[in-house]
N, C-alpha and C. Protein backbone atom coordinates (compact mmCIF):
# COMPACT_ATOMS: atom_id res chain seq x y z
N UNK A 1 97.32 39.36 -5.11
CA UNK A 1 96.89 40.56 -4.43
C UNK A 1 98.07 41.51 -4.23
N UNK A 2 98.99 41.22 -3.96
CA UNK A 2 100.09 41.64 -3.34
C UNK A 2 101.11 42.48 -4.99
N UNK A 3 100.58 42.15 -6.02
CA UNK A 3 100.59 42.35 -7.24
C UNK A 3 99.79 43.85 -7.80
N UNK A 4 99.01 43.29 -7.35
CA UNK A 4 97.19 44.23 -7.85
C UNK A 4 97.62 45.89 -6.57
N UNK A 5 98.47 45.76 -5.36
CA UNK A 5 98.39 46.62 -4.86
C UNK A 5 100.03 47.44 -4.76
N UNK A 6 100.57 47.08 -5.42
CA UNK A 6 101.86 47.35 -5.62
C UNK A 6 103.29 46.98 -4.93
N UNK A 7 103.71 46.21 -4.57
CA UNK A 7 104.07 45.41 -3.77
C UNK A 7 105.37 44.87 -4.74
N UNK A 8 106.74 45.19 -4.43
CA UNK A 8 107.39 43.98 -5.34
C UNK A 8 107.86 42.78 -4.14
N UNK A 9 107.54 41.34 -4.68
CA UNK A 9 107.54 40.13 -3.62
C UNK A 9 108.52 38.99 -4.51
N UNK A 10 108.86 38.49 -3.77
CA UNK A 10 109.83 37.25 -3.93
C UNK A 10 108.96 35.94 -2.94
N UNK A 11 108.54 34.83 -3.72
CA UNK A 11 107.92 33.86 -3.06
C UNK A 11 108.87 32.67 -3.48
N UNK A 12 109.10 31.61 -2.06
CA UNK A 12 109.65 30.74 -1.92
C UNK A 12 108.81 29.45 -2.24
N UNK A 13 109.43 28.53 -2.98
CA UNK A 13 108.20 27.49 -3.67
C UNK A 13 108.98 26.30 -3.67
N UNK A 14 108.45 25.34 -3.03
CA UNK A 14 108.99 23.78 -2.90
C UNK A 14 108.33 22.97 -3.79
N UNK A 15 109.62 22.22 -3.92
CA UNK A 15 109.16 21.46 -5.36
C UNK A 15 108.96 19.98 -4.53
N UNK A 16 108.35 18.76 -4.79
CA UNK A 16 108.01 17.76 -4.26
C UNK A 16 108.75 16.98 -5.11
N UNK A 17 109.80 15.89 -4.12
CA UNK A 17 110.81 15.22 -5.06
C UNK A 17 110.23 13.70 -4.61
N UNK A 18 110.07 12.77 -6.04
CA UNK A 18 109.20 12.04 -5.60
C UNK A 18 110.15 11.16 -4.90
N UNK A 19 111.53 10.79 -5.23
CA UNK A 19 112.31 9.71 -4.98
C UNK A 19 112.58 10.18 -3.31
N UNK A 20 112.85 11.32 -3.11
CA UNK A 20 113.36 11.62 -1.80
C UNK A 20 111.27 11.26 -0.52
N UNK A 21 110.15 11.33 -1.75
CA UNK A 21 108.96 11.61 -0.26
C UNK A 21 108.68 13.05 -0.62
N UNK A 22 109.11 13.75 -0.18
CA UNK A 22 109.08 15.30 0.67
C UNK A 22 108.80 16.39 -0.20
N UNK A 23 108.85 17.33 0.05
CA UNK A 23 108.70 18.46 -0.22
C UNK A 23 110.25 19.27 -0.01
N UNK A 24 111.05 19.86 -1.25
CA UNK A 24 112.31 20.36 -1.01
C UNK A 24 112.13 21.70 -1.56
N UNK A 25 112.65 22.76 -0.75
CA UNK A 25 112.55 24.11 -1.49
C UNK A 25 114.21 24.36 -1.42
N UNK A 26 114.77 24.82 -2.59
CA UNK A 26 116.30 24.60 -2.91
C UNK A 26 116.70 26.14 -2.17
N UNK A 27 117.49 25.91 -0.98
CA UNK A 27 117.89 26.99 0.02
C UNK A 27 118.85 27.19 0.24
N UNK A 28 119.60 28.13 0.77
CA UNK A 28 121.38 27.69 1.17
C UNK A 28 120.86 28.73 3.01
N UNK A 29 121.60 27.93 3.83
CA UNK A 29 121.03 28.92 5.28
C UNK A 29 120.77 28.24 6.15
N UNK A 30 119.80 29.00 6.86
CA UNK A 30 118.48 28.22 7.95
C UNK A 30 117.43 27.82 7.56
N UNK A 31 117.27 26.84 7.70
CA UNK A 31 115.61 25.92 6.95
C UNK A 31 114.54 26.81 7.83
N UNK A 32 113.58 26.87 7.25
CA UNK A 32 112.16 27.39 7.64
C UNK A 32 112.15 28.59 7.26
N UNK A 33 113.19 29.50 6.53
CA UNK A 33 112.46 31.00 6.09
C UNK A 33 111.50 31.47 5.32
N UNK A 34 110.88 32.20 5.69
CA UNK A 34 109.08 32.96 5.45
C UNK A 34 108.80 32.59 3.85
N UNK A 35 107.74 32.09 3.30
CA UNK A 35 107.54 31.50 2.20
C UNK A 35 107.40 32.88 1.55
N UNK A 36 107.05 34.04 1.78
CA UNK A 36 107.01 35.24 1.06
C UNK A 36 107.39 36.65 1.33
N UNK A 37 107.94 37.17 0.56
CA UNK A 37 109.01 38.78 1.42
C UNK A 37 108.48 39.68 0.75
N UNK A 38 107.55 41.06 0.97
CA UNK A 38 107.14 41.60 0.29
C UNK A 38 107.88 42.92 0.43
N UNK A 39 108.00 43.96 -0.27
CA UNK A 39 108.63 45.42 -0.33
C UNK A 39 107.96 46.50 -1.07
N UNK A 40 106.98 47.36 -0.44
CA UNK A 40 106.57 48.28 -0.80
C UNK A 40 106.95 49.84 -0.06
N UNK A 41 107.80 50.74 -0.49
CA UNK A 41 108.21 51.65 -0.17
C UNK A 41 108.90 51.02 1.18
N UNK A 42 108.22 52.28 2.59
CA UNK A 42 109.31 51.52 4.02
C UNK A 42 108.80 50.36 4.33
N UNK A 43 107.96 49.83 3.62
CA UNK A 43 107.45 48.73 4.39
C UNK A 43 107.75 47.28 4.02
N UNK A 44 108.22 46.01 4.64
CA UNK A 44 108.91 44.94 4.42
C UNK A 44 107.88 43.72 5.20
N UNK A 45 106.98 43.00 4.87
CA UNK A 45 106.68 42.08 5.24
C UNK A 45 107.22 40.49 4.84
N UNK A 46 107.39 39.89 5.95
CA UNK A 46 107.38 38.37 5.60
C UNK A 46 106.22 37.42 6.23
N UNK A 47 105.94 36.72 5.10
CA UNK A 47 104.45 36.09 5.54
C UNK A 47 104.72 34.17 5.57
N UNK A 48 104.72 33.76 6.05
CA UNK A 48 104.39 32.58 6.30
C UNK A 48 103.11 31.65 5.55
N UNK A 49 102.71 31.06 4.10
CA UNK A 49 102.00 30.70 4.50
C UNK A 49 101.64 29.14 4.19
N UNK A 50 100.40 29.12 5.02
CA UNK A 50 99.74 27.69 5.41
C UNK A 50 97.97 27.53 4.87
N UNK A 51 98.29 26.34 4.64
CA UNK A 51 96.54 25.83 4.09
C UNK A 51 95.80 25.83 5.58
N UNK A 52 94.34 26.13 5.53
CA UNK A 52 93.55 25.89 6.79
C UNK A 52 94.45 25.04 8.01
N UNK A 53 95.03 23.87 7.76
CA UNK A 53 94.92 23.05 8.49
C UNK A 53 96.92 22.79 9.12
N UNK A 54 97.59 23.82 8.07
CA UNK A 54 99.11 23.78 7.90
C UNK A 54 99.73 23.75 9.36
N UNK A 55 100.49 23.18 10.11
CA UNK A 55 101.57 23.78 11.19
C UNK A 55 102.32 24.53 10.90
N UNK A 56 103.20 26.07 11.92
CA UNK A 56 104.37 26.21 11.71
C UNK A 56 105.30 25.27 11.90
N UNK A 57 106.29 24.58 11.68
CA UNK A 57 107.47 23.83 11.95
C UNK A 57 108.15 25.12 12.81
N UNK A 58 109.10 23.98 13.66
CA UNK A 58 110.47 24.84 14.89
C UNK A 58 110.92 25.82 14.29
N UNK A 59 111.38 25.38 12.89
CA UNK A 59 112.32 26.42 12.29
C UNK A 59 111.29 27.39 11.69
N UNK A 60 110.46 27.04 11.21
CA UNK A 60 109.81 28.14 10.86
C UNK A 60 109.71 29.17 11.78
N UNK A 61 109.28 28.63 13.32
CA UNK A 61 108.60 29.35 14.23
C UNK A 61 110.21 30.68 14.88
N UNK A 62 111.26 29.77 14.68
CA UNK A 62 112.52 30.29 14.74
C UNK A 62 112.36 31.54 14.09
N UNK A 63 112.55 31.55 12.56
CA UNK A 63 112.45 32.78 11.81
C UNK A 63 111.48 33.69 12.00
N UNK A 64 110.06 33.14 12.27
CA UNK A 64 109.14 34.02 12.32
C UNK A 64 109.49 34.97 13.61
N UNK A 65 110.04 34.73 14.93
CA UNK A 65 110.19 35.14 16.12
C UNK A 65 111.45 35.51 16.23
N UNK A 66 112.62 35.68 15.03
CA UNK A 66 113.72 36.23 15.01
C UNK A 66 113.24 38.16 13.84
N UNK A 67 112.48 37.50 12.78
CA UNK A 67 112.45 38.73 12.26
C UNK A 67 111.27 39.80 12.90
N UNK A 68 110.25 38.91 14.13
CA UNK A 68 109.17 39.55 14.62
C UNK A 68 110.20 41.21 15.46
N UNK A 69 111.63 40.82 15.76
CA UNK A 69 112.63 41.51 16.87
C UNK A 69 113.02 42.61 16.15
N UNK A 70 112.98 42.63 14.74
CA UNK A 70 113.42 43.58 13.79
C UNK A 70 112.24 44.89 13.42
N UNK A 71 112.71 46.11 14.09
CA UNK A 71 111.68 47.40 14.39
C UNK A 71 111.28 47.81 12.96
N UNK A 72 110.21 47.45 12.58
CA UNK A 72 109.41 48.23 11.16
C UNK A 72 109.15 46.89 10.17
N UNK A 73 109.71 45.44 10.99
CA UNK A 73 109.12 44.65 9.99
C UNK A 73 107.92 43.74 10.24
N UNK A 74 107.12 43.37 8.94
CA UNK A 74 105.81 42.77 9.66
C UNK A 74 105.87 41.40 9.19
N UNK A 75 105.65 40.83 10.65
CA UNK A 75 105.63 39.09 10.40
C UNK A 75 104.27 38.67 10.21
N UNK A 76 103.77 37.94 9.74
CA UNK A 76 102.69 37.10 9.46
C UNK A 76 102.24 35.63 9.13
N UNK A 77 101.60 34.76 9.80
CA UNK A 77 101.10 33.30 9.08
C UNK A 77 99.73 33.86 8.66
N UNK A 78 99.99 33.82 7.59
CA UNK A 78 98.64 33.80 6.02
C UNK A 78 97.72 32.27 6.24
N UNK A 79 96.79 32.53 6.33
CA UNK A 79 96.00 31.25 5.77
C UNK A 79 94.72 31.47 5.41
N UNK A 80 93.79 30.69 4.40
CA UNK A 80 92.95 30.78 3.28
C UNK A 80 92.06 31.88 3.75
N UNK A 81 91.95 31.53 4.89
CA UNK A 81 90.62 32.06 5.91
C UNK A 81 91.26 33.84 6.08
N UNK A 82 92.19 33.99 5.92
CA UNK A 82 92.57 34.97 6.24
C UNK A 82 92.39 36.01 5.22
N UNK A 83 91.74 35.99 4.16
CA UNK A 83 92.41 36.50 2.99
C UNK A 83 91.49 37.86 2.81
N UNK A 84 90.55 38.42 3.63
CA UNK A 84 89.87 39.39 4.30
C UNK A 84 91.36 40.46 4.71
N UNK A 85 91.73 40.24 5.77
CA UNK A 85 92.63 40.73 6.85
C UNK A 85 94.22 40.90 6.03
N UNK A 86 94.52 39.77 4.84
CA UNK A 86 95.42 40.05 3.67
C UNK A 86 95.09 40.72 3.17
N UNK A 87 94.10 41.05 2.47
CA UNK A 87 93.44 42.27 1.52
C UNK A 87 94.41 43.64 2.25
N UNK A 88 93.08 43.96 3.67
CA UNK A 88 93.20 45.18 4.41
C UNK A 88 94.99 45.17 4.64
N UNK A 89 95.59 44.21 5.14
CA UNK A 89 97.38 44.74 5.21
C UNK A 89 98.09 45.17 3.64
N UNK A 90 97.85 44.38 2.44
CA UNK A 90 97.91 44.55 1.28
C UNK A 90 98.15 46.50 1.10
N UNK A 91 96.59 46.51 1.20
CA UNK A 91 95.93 47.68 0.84
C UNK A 91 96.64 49.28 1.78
N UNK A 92 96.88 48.87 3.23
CA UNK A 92 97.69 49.64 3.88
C UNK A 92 98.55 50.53 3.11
């Protein structure tokens, strides 16, 4: 979507390592930053997202409530159900 409405985005993607268990997304920083950063003209969103049923994690909730402090940027947790209300911010 975020494609279809002009938007250039950078999405963060964890790869699942089987020997380690987990889920690793290769980072250098603070763990938990916004799985997606979007940039269309002044506008800068970072979106968070989660399946129906996903938690934020601490750190996530960290970043989300550090960049919420930053004047003109838009924070968001995305989830499936949401994708109505993604459209309409998209489309903004």
């Amino acid at each position: 979507m975020a494609r279809i409405y002009g938007w250039h985005r950078h999405h963060q993607r964890a790869g699942y390592q089987p020997g380690a268990g987990k889920w690793i997304t290769a980072i250098s920083g603070e763990t938990g930053f916004p799985d997606l950063v979007l940039v269309r003209g002044e506008r800068l969103i970072f979106a968070e997202l989660k399946s129906k049923r996903g938690r934020v994690s601490a750190t996530q909730e960290i970043w989300l409530s550090l960049l919420m402090t930053v004047p003109g940027v838009e924070v968001y947790v995305w989830r499936p159900d949401d994708l109505d209300e993604i459209i309409a911010t998209l489309k903004r």
